[in-house]
PDB file of N, CA and C in Angstrom:
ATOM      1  N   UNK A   1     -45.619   5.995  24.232  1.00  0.00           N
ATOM      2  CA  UNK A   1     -46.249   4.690  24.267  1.00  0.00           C
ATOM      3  C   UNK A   1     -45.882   3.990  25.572  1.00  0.00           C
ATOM      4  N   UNK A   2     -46.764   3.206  26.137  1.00  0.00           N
ATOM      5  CA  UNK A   2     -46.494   2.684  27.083  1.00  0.00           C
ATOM      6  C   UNK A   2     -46.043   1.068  27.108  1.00  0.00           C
ATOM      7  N   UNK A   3     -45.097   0.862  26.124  1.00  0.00           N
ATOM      8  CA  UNK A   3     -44.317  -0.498  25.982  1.00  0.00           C
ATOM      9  C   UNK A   3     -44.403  -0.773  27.366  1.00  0.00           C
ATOM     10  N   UNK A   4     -43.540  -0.110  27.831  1.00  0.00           N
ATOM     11  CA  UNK A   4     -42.676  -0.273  29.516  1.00  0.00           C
ATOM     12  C   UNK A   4     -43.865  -1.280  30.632  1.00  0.00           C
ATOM     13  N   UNK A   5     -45.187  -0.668  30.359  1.00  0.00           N
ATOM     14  CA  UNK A   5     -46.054  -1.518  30.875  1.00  0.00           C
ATOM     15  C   UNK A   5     -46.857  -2.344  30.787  1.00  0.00           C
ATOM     16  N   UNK A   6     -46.661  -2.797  29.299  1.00  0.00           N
ATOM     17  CA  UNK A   6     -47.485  -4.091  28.630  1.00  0.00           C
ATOM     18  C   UNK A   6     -45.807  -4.778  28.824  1.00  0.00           C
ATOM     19  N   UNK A   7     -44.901  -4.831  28.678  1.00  0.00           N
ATOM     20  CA  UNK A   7     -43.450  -5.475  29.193  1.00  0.00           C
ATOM     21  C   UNK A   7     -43.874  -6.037  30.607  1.00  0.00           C
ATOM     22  N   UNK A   8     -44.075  -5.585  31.506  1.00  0.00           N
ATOM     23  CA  UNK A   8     -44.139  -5.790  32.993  1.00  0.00           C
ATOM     24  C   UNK A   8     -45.389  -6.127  33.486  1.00  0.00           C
ATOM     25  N   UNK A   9     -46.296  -6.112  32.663  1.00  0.00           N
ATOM     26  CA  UNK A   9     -47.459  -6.930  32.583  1.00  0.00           C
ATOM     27  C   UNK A   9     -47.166  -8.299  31.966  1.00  0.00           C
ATOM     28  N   UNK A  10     -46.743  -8.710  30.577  1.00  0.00           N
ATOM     29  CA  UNK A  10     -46.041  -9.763  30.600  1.00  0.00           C
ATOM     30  C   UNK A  10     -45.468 -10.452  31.158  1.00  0.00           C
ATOM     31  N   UNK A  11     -44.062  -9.889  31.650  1.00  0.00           N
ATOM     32  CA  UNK A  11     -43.383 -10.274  32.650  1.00  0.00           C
ATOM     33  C   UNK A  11     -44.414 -11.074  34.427  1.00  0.00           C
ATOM     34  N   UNK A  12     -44.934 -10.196  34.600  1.00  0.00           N
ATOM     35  CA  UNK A  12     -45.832 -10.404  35.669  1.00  0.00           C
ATOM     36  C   UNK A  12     -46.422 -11.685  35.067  1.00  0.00           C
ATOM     37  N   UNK A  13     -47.112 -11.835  34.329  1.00  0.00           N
ATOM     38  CA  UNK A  13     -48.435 -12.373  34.188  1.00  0.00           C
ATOM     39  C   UNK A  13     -47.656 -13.515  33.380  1.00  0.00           C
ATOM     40  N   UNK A  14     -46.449 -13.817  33.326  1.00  0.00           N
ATOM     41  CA  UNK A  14     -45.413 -15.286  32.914  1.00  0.00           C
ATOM     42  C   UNK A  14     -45.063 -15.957  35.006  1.00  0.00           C
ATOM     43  N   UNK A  15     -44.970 -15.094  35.173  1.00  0.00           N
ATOM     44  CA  UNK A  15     -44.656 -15.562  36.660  1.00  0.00           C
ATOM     45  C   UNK A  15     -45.740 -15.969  37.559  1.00  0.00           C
ATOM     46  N   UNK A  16     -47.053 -15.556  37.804  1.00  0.00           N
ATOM     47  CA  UNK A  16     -47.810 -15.389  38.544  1.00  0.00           C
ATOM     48  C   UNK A  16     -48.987 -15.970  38.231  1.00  0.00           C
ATOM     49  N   UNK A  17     -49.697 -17.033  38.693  1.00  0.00           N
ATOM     50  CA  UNK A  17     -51.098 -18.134  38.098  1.00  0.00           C
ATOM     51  C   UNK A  17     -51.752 -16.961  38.501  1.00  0.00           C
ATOM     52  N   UNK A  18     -51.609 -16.152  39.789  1.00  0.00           N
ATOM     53  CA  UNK A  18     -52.841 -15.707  40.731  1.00  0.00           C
ATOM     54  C   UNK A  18     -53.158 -14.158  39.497  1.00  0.00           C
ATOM     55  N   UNK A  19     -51.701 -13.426  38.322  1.00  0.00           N
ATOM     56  CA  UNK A  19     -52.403 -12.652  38.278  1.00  0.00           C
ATOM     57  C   UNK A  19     -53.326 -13.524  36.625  1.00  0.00           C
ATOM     58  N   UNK A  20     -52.657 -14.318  36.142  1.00  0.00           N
ATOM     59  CA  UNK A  20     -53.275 -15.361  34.848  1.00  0.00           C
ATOM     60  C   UNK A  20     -54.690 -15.490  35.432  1.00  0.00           C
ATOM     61  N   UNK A  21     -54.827 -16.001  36.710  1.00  0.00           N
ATOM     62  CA  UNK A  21     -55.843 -16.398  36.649  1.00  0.00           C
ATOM     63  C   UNK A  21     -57.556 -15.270  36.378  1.00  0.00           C
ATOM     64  N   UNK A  22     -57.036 -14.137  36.772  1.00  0.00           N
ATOM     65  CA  UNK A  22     -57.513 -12.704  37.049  1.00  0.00           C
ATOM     66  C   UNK A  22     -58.381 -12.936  35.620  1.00  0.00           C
ATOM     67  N   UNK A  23     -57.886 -13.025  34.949  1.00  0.00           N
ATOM     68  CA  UNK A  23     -58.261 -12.843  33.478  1.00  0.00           C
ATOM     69  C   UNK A  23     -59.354 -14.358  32.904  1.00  0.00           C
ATOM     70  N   UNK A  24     -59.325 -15.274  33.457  1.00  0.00           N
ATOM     71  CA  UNK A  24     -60.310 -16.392  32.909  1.00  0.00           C
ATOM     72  C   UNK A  24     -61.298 -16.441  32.359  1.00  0.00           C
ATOM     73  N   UNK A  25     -62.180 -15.339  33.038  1.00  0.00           N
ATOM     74  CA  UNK A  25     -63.492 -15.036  32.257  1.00  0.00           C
ATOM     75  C   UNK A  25     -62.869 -14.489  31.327  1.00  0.00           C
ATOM     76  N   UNK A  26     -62.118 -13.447  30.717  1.00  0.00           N
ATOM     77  CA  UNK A  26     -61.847 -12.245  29.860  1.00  0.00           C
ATOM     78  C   UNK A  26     -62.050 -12.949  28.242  1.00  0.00           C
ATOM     79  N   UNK A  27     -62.961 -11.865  27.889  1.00  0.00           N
ATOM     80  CA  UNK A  27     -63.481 -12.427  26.260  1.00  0.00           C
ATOM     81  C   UNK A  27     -63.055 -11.619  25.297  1.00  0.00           C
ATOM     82  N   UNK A  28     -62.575 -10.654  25.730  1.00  0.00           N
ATOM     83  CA  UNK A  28     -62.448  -9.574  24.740  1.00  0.00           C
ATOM     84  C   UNK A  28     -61.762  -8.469  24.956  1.00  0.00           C
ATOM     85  N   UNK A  29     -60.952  -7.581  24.365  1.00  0.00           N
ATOM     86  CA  UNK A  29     -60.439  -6.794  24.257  1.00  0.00           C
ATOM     87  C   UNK A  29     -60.769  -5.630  25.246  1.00  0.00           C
ATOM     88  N   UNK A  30     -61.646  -5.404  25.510  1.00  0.00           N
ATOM     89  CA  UNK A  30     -62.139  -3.877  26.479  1.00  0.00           C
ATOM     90  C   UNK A  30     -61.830  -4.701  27.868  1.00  0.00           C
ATOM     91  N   UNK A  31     -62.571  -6.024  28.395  1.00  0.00           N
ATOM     92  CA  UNK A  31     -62.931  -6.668  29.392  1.00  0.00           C
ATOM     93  C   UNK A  31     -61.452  -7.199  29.962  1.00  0.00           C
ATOM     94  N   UNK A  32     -60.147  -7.192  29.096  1.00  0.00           N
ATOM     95  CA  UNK A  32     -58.861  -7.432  29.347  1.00  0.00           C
ATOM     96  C   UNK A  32     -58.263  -5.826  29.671  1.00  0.00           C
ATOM     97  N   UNK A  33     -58.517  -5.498  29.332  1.00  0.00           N
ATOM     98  CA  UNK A  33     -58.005  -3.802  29.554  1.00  0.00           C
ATOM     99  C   UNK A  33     -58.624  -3.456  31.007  1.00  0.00           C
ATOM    100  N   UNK A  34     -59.662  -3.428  30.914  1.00  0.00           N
ATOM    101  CA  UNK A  34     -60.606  -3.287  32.268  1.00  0.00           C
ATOM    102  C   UNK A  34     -59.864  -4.346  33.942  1.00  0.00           C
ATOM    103  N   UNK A  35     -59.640  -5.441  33.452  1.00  0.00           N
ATOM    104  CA  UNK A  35     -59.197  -6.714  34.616  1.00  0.00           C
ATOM    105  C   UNK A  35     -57.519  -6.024  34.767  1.00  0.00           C
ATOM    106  N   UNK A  36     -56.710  -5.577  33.237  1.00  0.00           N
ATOM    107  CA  UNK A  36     -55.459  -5.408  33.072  1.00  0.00           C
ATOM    108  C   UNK A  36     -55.223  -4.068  34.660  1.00  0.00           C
ATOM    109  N   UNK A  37     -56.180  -3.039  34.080  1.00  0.00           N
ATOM    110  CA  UNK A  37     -56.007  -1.611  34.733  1.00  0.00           C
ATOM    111  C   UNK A  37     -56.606  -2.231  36.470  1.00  0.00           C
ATOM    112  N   UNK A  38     -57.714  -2.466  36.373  1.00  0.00           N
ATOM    113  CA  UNK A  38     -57.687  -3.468  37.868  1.00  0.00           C
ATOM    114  C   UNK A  38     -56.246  -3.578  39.028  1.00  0.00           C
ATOM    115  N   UNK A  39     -56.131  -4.091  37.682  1.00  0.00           N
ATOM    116  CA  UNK A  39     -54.893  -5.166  38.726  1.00  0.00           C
ATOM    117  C   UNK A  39     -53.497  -4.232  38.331  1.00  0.00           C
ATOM    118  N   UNK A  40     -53.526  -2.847  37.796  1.00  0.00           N
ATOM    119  CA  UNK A  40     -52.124  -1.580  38.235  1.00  0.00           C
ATOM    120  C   UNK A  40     -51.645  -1.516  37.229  1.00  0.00           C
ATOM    121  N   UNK A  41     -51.722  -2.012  35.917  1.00  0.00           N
ATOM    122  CA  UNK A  41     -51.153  -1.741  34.852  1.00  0.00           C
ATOM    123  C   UNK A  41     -52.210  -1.011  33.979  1.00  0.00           C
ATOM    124  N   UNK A  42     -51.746  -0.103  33.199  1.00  0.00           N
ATOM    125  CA  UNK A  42     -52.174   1.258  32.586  1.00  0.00           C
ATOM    126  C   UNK A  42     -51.247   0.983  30.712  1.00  0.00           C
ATOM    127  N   UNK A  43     -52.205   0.678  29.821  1.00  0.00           N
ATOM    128  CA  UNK A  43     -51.460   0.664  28.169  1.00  0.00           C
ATOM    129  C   UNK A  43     -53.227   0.273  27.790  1.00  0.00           C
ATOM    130  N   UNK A  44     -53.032   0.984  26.289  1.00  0.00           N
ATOM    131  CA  UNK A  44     -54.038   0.640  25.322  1.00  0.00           C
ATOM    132  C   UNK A  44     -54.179  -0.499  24.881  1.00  0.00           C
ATOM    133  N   UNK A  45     -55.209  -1.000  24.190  1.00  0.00           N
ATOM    134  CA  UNK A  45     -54.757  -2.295  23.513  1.00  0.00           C
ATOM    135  C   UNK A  45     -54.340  -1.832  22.247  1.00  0.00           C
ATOM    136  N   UNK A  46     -54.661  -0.445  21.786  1.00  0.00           N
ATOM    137  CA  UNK A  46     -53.234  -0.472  20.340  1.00  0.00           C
ATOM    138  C   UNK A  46     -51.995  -0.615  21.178  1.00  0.00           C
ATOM    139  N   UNK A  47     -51.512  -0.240  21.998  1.00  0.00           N
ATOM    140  CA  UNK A  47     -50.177  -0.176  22.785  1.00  0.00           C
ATOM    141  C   UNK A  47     -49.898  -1.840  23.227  1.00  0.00           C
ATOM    142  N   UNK A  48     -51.054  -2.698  23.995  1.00  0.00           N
ATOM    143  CA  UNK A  48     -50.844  -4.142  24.102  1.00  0.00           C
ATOM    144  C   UNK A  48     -50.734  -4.662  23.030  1.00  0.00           C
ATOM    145  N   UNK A  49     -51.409  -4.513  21.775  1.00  0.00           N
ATOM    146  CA  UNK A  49     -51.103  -4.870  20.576  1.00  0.00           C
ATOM    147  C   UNK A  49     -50.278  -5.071  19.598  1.00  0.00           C
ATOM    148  N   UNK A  50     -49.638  -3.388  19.781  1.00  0.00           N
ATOM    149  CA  UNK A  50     -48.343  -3.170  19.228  1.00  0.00           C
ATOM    150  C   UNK A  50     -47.286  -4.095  19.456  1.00  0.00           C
ATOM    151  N   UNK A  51     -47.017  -4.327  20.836  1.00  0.00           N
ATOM    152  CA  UNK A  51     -46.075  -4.810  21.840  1.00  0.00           C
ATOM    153  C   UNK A  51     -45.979  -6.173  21.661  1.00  0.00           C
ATOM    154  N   UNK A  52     -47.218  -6.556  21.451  1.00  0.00           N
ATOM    155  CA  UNK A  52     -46.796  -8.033  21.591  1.00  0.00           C
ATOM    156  C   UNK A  52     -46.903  -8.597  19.985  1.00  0.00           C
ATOM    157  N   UNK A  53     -47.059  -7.416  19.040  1.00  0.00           N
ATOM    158  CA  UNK A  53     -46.944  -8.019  17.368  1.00  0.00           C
ATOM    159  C   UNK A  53     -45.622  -7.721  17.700  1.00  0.00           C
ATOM    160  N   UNK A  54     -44.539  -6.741  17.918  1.00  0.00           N
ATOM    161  CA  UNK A  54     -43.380  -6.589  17.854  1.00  0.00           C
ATOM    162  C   UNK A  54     -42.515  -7.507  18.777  1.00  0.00           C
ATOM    163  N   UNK A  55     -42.787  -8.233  19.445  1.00  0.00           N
ATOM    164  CA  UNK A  55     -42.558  -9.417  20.324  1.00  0.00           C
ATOM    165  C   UNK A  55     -42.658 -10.744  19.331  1.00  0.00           C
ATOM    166  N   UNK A  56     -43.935 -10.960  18.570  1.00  0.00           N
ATOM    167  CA  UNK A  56     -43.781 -12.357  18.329  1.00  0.00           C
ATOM    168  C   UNK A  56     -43.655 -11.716  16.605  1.00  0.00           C
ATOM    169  N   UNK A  57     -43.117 -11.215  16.010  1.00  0.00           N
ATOM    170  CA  UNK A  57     -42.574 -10.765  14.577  1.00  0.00           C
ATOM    171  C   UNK A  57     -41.743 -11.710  14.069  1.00  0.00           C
ATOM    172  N   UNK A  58     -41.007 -11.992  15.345  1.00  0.00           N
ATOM    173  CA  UNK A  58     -39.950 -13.624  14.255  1.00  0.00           C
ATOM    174  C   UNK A  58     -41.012 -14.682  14.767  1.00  0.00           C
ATOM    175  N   UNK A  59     -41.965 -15.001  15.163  1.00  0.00           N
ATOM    176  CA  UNK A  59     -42.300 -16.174  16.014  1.00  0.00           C
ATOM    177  C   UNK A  59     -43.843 -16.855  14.905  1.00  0.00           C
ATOM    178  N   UNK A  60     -42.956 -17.887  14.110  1.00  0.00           N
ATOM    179  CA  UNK A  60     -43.895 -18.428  12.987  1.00  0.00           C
ATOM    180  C   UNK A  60     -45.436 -18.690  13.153  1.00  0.00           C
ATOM    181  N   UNK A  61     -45.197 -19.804  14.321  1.00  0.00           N
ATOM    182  CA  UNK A  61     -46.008 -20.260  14.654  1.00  0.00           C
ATOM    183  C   UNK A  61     -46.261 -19.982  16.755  1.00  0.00           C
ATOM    184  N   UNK A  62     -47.355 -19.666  17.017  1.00  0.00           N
ATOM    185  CA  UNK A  62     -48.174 -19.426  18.076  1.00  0.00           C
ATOM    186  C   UNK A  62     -48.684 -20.458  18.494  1.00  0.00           C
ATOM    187  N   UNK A  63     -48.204 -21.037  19.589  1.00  0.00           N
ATOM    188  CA  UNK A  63     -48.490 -22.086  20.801  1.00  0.00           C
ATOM    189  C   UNK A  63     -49.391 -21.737  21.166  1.00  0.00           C
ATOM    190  N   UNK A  64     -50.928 -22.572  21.024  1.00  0.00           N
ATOM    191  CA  UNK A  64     -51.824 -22.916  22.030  1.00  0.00           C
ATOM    192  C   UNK A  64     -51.460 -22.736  23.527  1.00  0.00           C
ATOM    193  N   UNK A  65     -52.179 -21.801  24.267  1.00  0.00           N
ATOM    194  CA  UNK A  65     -52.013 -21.674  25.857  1.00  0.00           C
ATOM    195  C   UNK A  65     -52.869 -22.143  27.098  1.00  0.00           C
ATOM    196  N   UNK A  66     -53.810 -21.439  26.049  1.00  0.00           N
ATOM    197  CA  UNK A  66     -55.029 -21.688  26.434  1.00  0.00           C
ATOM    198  C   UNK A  66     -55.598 -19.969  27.376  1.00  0.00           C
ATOM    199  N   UNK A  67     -54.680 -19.229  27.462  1.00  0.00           N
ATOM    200  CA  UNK A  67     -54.792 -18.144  28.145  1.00  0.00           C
ATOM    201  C   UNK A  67     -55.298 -17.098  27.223  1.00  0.00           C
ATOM    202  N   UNK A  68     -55.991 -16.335  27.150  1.00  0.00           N
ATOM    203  CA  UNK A  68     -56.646 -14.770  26.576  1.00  0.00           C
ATOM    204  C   UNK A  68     -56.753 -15.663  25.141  1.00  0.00           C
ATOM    205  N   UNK A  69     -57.889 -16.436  25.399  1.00  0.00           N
ATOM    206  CA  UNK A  69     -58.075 -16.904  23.722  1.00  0.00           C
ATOM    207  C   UNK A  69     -58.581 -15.786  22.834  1.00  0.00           C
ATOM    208  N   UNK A  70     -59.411 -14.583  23.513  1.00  0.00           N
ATOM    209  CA  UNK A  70     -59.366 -13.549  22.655  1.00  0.00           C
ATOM    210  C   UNK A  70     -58.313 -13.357  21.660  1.00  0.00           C
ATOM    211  N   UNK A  71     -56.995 -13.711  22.173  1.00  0.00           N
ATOM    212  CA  UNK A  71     -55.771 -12.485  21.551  1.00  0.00           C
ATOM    213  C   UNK A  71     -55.258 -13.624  21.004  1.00  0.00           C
ATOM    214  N   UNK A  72     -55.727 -14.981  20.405  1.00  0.00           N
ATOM    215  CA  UNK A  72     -55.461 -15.865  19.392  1.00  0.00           C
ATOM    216  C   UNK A  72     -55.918 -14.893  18.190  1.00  0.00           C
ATOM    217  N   UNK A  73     -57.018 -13.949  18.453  1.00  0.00           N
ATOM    218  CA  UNK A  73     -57.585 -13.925  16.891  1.00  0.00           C
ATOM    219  C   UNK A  73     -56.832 -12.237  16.363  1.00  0.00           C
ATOM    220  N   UNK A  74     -55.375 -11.895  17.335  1.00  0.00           N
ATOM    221  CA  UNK A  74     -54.612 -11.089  16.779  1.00  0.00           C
ATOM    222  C   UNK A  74     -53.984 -11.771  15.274  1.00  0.00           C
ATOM    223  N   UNK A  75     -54.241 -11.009  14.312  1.00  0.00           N
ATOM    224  CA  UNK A  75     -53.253 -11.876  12.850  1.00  0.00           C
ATOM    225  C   UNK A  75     -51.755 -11.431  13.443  1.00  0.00           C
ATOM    226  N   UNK A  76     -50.967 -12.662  12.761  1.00  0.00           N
ATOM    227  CA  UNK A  76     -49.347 -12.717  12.953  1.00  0.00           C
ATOM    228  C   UNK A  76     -49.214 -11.528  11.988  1.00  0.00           C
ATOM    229  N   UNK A  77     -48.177 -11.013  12.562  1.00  0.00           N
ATOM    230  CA  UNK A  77     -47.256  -9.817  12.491  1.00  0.00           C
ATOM    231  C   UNK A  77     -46.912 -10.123  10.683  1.00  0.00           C
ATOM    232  N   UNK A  78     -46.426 -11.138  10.355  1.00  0.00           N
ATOM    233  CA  UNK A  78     -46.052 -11.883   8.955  1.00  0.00           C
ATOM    234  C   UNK A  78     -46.924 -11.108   7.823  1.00  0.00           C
ATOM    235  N   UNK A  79     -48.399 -12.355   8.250  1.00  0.00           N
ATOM    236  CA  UNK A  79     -49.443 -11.982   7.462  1.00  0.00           C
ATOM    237  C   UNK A  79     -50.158 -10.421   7.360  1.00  0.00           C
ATOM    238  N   UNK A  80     -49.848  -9.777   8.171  1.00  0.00           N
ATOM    239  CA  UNK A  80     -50.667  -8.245   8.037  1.00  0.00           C
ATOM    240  C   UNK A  80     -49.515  -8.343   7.706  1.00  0.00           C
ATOM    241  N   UNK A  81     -48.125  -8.053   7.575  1.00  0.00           N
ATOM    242  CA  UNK A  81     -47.221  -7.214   6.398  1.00  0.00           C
ATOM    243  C   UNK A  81     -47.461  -7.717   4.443  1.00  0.00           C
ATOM    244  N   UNK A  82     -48.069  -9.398   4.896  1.00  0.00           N
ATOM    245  CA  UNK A  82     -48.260  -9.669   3.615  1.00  0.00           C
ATOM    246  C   UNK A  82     -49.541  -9.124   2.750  1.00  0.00           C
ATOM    247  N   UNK A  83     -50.384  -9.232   3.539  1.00  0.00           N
ATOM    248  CA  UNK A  83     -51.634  -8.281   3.378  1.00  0.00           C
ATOM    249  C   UNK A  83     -51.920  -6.825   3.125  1.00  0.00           C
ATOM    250  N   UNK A  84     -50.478  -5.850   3.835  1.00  0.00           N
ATOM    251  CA  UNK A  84     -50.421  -4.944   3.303  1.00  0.00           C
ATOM    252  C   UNK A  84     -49.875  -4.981   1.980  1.00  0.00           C
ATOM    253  N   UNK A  85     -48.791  -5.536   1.517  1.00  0.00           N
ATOM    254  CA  UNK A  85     -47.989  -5.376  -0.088  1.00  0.00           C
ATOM    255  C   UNK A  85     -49.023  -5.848  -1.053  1.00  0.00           C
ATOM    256  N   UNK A  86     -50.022  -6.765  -0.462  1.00  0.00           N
ATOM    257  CA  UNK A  86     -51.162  -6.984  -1.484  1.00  0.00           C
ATOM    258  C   UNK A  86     -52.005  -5.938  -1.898  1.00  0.00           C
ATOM    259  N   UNK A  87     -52.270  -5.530  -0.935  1.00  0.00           N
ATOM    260  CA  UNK A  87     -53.494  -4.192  -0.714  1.00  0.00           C
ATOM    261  C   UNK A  87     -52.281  -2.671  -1.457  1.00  0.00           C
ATOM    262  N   UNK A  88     -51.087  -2.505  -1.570  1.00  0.00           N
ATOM    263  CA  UNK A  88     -50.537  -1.724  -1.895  1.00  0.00           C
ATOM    264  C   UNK A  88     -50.627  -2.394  -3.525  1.00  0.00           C
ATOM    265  N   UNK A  89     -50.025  -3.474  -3.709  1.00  0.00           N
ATOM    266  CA  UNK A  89     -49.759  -3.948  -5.160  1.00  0.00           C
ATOM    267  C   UNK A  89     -50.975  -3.490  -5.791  1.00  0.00           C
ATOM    268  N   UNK A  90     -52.349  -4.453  -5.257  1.00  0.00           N
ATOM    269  CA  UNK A  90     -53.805  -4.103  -6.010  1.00  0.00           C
ATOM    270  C   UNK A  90     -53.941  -2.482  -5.970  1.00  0.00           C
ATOM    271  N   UNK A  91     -53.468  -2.086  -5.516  1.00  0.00           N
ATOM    272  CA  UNK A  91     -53.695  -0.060  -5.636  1.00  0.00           C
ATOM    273  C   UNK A  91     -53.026   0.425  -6.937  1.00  0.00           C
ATOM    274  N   UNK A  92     -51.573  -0.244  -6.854  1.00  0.00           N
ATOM    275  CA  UNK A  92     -50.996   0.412  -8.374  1.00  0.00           C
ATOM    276  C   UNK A  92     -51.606  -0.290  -9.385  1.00  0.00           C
TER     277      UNK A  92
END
């Protein structure tokens, strides 16, 4: 998996307006991957995905940024675990 470079894409993209800004138009998931690989970083979005549910896993509540409003409509890490024990419970 390529943690190592959705990490340093983060990292980058906390420091830098010029590479934030790269992304403004970006609506969606392929079109962020596409601007992401652009600009030298190489991860899936299951791999960006992964990374940053395992990043905000303790983090209740999600601050408005205003940046990749796409990746507002990731569900918290919380609720898909609660959603799974439901979907397991309703099975037995």
């Amino acid at each position: 998996m390529s943690s190592e470079q959705v990490l340093r894409f983060l990292e980058d993209a906390a420091i830098s307006k010029e590479l934030r800004d790269k992304f403004a138009a970006v609506s969606d998931v392929s079109d962020f991957l596409l601007v992401a690989q652009r600009s030298g970083y190489t991860f899936t979005s299951e791999e960006f995905i992964h990374t940053i549910t395992e990043l905000s896993h303790a983090t209740p509540v999600r601050r408005p940024t205003g940046v990749w409003r796409w990746l507002r409509t990731i569900p918290n890490p919380m609720e898909l675990e609660r959603q799974r024990r439901a979907q397991e419970s309703a099975a037995e």
